[in-house]
C-alpha atoms as a PDB file:
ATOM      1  CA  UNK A   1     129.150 -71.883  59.043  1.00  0.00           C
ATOM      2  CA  UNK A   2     130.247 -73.738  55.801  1.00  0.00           C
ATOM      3  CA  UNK A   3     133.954 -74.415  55.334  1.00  0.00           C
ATOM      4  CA  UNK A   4     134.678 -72.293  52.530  1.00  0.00           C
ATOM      5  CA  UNK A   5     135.668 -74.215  48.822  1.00  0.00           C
ATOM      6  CA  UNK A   6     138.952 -72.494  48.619  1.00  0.00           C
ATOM      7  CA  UNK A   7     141.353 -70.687  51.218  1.00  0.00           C
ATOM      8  CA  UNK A   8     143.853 -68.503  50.575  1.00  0.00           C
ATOM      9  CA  UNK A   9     146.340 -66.213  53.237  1.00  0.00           C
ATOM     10  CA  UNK A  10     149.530 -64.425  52.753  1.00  0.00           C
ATOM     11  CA  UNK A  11     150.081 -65.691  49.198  1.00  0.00           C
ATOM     12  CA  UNK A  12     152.671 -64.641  47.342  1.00  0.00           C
ATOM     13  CA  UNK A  13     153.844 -65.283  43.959  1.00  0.00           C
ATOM     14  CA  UNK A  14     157.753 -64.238  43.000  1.00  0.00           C
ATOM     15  CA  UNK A  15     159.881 -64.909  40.118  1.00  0.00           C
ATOM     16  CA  UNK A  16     163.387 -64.399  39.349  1.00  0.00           C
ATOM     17  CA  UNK A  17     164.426 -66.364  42.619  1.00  0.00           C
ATOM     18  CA  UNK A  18     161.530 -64.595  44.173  1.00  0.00           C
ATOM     19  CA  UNK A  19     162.845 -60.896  43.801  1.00  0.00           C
ATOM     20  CA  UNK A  20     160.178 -60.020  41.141  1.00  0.00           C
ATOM     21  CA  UNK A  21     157.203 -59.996  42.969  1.00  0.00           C
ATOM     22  CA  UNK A  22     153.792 -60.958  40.820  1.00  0.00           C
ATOM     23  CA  UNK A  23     151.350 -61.493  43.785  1.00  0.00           C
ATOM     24  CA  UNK A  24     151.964 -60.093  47.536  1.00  0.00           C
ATOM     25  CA  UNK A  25     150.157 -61.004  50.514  1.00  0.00           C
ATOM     26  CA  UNK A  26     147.014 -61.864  48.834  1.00  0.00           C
ATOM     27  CA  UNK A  27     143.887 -63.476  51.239  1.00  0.00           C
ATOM     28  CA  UNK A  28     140.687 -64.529  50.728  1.00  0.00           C
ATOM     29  CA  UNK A  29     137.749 -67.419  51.023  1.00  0.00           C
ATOM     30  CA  UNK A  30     135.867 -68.575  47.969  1.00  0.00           C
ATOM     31  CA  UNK A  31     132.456 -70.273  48.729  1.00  0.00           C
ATOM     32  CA  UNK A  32     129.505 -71.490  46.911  1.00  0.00           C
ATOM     33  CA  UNK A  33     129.493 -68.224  45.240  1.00  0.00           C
ATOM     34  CA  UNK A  34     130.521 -65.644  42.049  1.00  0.00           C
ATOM     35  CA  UNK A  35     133.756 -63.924  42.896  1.00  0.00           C
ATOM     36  CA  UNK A  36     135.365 -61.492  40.600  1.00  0.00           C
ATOM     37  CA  UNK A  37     139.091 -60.462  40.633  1.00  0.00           C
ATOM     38  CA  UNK A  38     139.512 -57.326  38.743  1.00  0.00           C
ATOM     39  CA  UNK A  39     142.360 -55.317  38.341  1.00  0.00           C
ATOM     40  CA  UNK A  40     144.714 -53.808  35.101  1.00  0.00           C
ATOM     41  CA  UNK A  41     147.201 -55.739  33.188  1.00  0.00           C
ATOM     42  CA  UNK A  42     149.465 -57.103  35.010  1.00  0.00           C
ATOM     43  CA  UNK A  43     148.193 -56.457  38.879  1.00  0.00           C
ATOM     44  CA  UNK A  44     148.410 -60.185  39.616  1.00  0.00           C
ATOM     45  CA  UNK A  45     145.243 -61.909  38.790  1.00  0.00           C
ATOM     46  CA  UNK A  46     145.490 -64.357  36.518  1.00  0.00           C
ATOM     47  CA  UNK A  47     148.456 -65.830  38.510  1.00  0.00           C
ATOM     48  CA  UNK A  48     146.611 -65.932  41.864  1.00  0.00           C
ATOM     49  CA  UNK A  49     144.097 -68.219  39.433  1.00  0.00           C
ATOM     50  CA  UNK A  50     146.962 -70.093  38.201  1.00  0.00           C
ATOM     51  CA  UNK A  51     148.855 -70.217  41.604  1.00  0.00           C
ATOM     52  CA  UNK A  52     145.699 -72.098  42.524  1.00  0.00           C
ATOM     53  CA  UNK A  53     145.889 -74.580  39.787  1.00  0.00           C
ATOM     54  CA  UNK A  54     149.477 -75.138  40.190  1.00  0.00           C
ATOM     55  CA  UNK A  55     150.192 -74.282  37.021  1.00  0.00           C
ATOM     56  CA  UNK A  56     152.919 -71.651  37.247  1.00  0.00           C
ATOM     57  CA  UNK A  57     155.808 -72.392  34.945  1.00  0.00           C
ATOM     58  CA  UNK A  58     158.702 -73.730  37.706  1.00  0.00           C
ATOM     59  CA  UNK A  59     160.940 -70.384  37.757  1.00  0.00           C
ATOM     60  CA  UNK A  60     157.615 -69.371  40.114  1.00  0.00           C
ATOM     61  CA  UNK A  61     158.411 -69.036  43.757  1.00  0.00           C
ATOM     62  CA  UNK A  62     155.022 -69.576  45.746  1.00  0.00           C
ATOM     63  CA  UNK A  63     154.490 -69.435  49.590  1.00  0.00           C
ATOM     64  CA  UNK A  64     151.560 -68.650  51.276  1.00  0.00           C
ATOM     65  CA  UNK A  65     151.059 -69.371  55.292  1.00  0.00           C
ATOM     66  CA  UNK A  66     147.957 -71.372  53.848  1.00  0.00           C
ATOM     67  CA  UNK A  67     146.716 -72.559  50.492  1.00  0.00           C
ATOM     68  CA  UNK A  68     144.027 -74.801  50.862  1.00  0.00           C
ATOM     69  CA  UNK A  69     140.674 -76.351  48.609  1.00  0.00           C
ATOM     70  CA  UNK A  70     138.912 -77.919  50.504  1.00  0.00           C
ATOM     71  CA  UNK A  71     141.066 -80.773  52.417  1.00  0.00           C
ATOM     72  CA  UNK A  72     143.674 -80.320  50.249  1.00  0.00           C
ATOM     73  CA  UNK A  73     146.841 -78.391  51.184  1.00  0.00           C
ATOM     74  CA  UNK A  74     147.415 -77.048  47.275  1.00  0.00           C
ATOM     75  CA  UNK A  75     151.254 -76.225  48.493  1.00  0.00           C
ATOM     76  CA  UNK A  76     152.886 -79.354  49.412  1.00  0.00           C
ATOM     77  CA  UNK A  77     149.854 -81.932  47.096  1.00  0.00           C
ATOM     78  CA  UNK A  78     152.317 -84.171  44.991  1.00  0.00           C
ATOM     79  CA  UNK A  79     151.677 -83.558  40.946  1.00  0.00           C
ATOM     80  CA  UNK A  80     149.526 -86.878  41.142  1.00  0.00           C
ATOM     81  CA  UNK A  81     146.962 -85.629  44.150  1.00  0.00           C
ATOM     82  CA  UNK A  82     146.961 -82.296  41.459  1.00  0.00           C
ATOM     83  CA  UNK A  83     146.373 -84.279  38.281  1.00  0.00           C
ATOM     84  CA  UNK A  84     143.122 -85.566  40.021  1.00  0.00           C
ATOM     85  CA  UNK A  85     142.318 -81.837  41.249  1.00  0.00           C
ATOM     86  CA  UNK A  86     142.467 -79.769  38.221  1.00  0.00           C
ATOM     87  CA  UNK A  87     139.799 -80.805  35.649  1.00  0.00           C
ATOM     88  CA  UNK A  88     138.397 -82.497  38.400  1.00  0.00           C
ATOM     89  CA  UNK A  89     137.467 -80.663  41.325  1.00  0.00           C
ATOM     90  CA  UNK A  90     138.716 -77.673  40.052  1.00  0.00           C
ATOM     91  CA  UNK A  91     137.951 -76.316  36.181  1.00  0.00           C
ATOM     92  CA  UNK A  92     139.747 -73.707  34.432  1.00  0.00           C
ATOM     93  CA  UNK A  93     137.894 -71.585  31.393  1.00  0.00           C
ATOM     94  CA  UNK A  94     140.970 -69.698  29.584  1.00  0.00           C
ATOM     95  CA  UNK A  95     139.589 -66.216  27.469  1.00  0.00           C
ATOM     96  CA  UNK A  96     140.273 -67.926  23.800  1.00  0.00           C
ATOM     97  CA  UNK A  97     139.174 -71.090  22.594  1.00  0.00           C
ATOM     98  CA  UNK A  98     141.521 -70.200  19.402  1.00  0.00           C
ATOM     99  CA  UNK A  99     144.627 -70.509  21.467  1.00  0.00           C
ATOM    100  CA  UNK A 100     143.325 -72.985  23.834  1.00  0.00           C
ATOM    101  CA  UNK A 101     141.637 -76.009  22.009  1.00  0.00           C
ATOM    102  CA  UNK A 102     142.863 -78.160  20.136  1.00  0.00           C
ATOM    103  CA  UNK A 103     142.918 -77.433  16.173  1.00  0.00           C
ATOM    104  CA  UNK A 104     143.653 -80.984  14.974  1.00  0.00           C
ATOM    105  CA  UNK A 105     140.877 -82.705  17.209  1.00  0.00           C
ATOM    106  CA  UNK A 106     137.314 -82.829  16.719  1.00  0.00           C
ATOM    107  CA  UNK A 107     135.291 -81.221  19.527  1.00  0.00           C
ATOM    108  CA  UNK A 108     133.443 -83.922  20.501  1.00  0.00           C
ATOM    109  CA  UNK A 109     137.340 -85.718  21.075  1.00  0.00           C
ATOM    110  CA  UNK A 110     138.545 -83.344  23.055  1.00  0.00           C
ATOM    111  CA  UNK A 111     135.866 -82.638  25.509  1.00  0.00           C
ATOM    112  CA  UNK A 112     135.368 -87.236  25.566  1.00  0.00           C
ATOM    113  CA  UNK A 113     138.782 -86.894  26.749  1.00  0.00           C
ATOM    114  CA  UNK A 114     138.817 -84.857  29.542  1.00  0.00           C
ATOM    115  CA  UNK A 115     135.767 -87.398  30.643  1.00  0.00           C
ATOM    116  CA  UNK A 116     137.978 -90.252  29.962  1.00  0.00           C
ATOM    117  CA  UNK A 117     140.715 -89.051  32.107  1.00  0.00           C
ATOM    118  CA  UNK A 118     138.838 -88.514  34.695  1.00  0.00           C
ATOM    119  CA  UNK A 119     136.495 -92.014  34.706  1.00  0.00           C
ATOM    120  CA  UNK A 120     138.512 -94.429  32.683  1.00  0.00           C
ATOM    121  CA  UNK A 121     135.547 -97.076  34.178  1.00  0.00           C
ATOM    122  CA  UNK A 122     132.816 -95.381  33.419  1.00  0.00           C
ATOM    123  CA  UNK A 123     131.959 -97.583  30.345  1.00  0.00           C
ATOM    124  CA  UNK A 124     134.373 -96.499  27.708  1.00  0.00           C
ATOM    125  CA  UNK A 125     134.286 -94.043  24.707  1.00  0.00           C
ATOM    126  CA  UNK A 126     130.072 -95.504  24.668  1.00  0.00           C
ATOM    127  CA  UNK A 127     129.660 -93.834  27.397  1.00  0.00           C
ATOM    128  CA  UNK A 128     131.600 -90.417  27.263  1.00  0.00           C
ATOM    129  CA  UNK A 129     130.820 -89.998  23.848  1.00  0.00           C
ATOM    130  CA  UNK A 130     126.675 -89.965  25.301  1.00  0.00           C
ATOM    131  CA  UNK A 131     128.223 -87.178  28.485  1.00  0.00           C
ATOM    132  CA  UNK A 132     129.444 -84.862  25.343  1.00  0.00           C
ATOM    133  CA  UNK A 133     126.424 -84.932  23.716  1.00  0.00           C
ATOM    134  CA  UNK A 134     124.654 -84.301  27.028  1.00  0.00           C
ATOM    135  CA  UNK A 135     127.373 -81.577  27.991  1.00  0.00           C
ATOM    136  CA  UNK A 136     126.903 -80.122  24.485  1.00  0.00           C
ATOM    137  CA  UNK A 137     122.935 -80.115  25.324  1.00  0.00           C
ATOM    138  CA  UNK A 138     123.350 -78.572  28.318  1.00  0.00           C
ATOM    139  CA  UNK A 139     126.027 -75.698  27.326  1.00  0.00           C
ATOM    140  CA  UNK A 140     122.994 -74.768  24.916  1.00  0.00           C
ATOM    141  CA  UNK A 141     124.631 -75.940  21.375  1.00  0.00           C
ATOM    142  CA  UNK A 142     121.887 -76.549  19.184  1.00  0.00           C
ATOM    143  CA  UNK A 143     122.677 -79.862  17.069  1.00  0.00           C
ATOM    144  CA  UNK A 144     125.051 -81.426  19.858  1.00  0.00           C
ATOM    145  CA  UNK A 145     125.992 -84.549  17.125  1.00  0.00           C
ATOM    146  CA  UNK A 146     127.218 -82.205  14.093  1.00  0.00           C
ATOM    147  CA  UNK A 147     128.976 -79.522  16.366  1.00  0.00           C
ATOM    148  CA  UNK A 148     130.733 -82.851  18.190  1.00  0.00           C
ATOM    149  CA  UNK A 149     132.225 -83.970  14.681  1.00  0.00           C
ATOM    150  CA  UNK A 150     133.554 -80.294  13.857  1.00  0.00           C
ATOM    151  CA  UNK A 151     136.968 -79.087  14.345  1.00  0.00           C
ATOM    152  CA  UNK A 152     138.198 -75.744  16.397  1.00  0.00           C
ATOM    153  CA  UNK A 153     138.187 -73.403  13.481  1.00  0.00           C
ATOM    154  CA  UNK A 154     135.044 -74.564  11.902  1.00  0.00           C
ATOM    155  CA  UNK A 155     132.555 -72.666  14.761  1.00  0.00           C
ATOM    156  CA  UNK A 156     131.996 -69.443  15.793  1.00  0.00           C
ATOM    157  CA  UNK A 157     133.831 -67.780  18.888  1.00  0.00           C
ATOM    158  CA  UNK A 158     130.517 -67.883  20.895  1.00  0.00           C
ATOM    159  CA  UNK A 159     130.330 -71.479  19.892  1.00  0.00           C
ATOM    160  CA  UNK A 160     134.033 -72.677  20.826  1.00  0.00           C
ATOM    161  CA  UNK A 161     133.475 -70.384  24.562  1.00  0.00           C
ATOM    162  CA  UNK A 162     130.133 -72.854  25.398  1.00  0.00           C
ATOM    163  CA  UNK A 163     132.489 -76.188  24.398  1.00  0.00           C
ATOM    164  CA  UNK A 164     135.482 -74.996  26.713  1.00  0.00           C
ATOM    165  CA  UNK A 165     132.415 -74.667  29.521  1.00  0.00           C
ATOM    166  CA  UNK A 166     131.347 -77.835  28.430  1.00  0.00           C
ATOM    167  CA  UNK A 167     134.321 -79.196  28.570  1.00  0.00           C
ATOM    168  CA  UNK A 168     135.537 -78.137  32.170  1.00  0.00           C
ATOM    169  CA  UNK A 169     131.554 -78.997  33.448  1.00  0.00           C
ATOM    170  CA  UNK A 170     131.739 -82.904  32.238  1.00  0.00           C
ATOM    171  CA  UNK A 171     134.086 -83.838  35.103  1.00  0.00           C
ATOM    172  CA  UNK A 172     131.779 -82.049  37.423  1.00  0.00           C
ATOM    173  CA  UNK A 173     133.941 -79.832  39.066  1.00  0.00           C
ATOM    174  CA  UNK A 174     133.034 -77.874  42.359  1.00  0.00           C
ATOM    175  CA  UNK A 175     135.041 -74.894  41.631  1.00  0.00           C
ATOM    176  CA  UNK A 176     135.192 -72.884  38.291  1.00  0.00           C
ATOM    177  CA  UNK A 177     137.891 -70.679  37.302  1.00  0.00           C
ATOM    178  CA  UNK A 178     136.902 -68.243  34.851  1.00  0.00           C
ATOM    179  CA  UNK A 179     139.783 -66.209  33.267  1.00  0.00           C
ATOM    180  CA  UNK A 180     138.474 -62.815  30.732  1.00  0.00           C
ATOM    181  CA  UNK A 181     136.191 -65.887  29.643  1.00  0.00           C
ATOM    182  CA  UNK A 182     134.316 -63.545  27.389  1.00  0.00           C
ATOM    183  CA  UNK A 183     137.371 -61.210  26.417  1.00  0.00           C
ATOM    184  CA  UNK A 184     137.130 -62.681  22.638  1.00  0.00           C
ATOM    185  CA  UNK A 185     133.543 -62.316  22.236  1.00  0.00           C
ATOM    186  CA  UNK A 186     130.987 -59.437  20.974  1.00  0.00           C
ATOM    187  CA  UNK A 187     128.478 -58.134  23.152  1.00  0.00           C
ATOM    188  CA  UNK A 188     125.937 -59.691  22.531  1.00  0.00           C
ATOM    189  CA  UNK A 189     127.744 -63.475  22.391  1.00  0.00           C
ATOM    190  CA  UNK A 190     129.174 -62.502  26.085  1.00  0.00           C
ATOM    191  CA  UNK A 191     125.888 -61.641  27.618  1.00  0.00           C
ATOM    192  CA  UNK A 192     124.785 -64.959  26.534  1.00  0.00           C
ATOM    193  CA  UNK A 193     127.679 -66.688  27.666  1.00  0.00           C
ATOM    194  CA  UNK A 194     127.403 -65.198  31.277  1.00  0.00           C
ATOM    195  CA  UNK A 195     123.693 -65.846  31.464  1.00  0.00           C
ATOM    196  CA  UNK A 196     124.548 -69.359  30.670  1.00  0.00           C
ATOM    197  CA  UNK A 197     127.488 -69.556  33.405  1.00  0.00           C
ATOM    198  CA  UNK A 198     125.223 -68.155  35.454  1.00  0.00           C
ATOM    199  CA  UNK A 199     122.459 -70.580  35.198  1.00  0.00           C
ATOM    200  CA  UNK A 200     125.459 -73.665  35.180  1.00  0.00           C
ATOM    201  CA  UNK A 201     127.092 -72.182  38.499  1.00  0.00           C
ATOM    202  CA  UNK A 202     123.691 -71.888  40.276  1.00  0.00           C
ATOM    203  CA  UNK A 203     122.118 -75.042  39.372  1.00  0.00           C
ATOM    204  CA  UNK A 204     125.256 -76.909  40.251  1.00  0.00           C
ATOM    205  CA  UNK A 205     126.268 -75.128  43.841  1.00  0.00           C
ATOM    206  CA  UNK A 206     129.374 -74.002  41.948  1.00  0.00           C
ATOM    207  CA  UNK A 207     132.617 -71.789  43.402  1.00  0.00           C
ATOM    208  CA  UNK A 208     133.281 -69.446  40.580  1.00  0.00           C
ATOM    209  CA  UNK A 209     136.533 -67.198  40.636  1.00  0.00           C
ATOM    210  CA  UNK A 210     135.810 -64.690  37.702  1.00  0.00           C
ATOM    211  CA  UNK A 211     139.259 -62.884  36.563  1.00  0.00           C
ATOM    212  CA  UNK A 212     138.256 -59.724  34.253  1.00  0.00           C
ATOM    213  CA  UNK A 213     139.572 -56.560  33.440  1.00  0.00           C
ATOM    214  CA  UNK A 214     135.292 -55.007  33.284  1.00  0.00           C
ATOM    215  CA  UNK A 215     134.487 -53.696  36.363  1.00  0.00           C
ATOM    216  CA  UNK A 216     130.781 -53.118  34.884  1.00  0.00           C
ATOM    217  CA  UNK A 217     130.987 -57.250  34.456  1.00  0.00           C
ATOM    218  CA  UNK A 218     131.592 -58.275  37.412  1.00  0.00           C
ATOM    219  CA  UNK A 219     128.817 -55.817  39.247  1.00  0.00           C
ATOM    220  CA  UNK A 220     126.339 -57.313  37.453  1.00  0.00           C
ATOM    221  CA  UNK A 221     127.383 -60.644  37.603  1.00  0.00           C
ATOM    222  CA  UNK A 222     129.277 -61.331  40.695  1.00  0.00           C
ATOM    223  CA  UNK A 223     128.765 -62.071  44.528  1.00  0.00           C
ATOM    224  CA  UNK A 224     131.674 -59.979  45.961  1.00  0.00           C
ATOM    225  CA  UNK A 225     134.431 -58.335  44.315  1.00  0.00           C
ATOM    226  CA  UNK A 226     138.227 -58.198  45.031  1.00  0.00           C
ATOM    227  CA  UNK A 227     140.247 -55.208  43.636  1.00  0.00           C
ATOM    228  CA  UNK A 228     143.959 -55.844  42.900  1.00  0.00           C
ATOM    229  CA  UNK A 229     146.925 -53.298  42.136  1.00  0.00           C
ATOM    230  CA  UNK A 230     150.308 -54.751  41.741  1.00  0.00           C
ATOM    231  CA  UNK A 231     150.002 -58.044  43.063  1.00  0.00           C
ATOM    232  CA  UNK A 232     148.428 -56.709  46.338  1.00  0.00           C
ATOM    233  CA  UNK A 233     144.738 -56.573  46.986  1.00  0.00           C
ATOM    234  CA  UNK A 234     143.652 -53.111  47.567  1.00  0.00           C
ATOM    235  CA  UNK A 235     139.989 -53.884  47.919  1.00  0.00           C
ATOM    236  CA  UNK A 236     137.403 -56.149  48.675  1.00  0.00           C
ATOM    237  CA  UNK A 237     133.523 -54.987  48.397  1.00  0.00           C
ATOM    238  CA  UNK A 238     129.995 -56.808  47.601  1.00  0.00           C
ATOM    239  CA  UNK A 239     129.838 -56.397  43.905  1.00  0.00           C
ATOM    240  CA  UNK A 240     126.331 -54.291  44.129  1.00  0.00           C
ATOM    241  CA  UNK A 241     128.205 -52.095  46.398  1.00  0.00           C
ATOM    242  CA  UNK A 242     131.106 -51.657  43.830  1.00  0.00           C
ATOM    243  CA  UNK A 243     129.703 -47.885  43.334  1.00  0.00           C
ATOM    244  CA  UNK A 244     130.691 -47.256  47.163  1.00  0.00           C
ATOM    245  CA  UNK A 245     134.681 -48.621  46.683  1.00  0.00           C
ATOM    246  CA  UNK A 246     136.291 -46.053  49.347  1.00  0.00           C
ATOM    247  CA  UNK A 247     140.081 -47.038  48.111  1.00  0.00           C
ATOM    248  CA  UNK A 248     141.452 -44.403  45.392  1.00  0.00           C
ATOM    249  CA  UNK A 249     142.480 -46.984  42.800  1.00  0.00           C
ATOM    250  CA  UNK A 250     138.634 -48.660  42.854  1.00  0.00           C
ATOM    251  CA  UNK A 251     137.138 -45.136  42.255  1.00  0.00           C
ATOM    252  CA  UNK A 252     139.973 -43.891  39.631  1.00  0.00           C
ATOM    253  CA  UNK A 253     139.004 -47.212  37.833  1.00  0.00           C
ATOM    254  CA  UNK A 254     135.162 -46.371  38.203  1.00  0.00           C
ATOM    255  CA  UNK A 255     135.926 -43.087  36.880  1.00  0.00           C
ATOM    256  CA  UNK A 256     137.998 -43.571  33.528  1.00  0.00           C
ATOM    257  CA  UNK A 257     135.094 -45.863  32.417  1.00  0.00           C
ATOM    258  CA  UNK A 258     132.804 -44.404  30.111  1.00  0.00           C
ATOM    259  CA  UNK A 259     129.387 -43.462  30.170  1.00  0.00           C
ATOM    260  CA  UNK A 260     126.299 -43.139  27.923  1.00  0.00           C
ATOM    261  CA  UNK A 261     124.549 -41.089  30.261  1.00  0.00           C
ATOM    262  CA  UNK A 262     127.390 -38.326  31.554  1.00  0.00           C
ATOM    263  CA  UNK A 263     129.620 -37.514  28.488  1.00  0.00           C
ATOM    264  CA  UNK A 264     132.652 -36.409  29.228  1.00  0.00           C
ATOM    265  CA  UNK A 265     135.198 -34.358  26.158  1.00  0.00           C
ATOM    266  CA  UNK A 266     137.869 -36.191  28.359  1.00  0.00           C
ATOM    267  CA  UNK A 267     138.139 -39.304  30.929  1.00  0.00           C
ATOM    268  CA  UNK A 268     140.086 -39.073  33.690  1.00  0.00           C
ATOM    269  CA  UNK A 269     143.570 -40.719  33.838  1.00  0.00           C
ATOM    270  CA  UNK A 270     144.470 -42.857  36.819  1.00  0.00           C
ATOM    271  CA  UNK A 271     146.905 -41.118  39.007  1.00  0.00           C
ATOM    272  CA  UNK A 272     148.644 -44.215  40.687  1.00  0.00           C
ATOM    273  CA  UNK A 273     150.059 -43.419  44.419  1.00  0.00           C
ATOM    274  CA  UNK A 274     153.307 -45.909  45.346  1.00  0.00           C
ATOM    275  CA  UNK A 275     151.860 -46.148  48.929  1.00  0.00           C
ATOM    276  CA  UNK A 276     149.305 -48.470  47.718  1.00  0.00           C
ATOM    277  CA  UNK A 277     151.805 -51.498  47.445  1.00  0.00           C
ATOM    278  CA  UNK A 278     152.095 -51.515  50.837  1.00  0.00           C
ATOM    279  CA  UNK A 279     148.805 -50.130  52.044  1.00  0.00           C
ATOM    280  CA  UNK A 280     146.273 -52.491  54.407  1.00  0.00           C
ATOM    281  CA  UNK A 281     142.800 -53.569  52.417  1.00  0.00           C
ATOM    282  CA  UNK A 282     140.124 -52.001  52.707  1.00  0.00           C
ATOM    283  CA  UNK A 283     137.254 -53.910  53.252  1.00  0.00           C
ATOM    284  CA  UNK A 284     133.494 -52.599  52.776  1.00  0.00           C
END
């Protein structure tokens, strides 16, 4: 059996001294695969993502009995050993590339320099300026050379998604983290930005952690899906099997979604039960 990318069990993720608890006894395996974490605002899982990273601000209490990518123990790595991981080995896709690139450097700049961190001898700006345009090329960006000279708020939201992706791929990561990546986008933009981290994650034997709020996403798109509720995961499922969730929350969230087909004068509201903080996973 492979030895999965990442490897998480018993993590926890506290702040205020560790009384406030974010994340609580959360475990699971990612492998060469497309797992989603869904859950509402505020369940936990962008920091599980960012508990991965290491980027928690330093108020954040983590423990976990293990926390592991691959050989590397992400709990007790020195801030060197993670400088080398994220970017890396392990890329992070945030949901707005308003907010998250740059707005006084070029495109083509700011993806050369994640390259250049990364292989400072790998022949110089010559030769990460030629991995951009290849990036750029593969990311799907028709006209790789003009989009490269443009700045942030000179392309389209569709546009400045694909050169985040590009972005986090020219290091050549083996595990993509994927947070509401398409939250900013129309519909039409976000189907074509899945298809195209679809086609990027299988070609390259990618890990891919998807962190969403559309349960109708990540069935179509994912491997397996884990359902969290605050901080704790309630459920874990294959995503074609997401109709079949047997935990309460899963099926309240299937039910308040709604539907073309069934119309409804009213959706259901989520009744929320406080034994589910401290209820066991249920696993399908």
């Amino acid at each position: 059996m492979t030895a999965p990318l990442i490897e998480a069990a018993n993590l926890e993720v506290g702040f205020g001294g560790g009384k406030i608890k974010a994340v609580r006894s959360v475990s699971f395996t990612l492998g060469r695969e497309k797992l989603g974490i869904v859950g509402e605002s505020g369940s936990g899982k962008s920091t599980v993502g960012r508990a991965i990273m290491r980027l928690l601000p330093p108020t954040a209490r983590v423990v976990a009995d293990r926390l592991r990518f691959q050989e590397i123990d992400l709990l007790t790595a020195s801030n060197r050993d993670m400088v080398h991981v994220r970017g890396r080995r392990i890329g992070l896709i945030l949901q707005d590339p308003k907010y998250s690139l740059n707005p006084v450097m070029r495109v083509g700049e700011q993806i050369a320099e994640t390259y250049l961190q990364h292989y400072p001898a790998a022949g110089g700006k010559a030769a990460a300026r030629a991995r951009v345009l290849e990036m750029l090329n593969a990311v799907k960006i028709r006209d790789p050379e003009r989009v490269a000279r443009l700045y942030p708020h000179e392309i389209s939201g569709g546009m400045g998604q694909r050169v985040m992706i590009a972005m986090m791929l020219i290091a050549e990561p083996e595990v993509m983290i994927a947070d509401e990546p398409t939250s900013a986008l129309d519909v039409t933009v976000r189907l074509e930005v899945l298809s195209l981290l679809d086609e990027l994650v299988t070609r390259r034997n990618l890990g891919l952690i998807l962190i969403s709020h559309d349960l109708n996403l990540v069935r179509r798109f994912c491997d397996r899906v884990i359902i969290m509720y605050a901080g704790r995961i309630v459920e874990t499922l294959a995503a074609s099997q997401l109709g079949e969730a047997r935990h309460p929350y899963t099926r309240g969230l299937l039910a308040s979604l709604p539907s073309i087909d069934h119309k409804v004068s009213r959706l259901p509201t989520l009744k929320r039960d406080p034994s589910w903080i401290d209820a066991v996973e249920t696993n399908s």
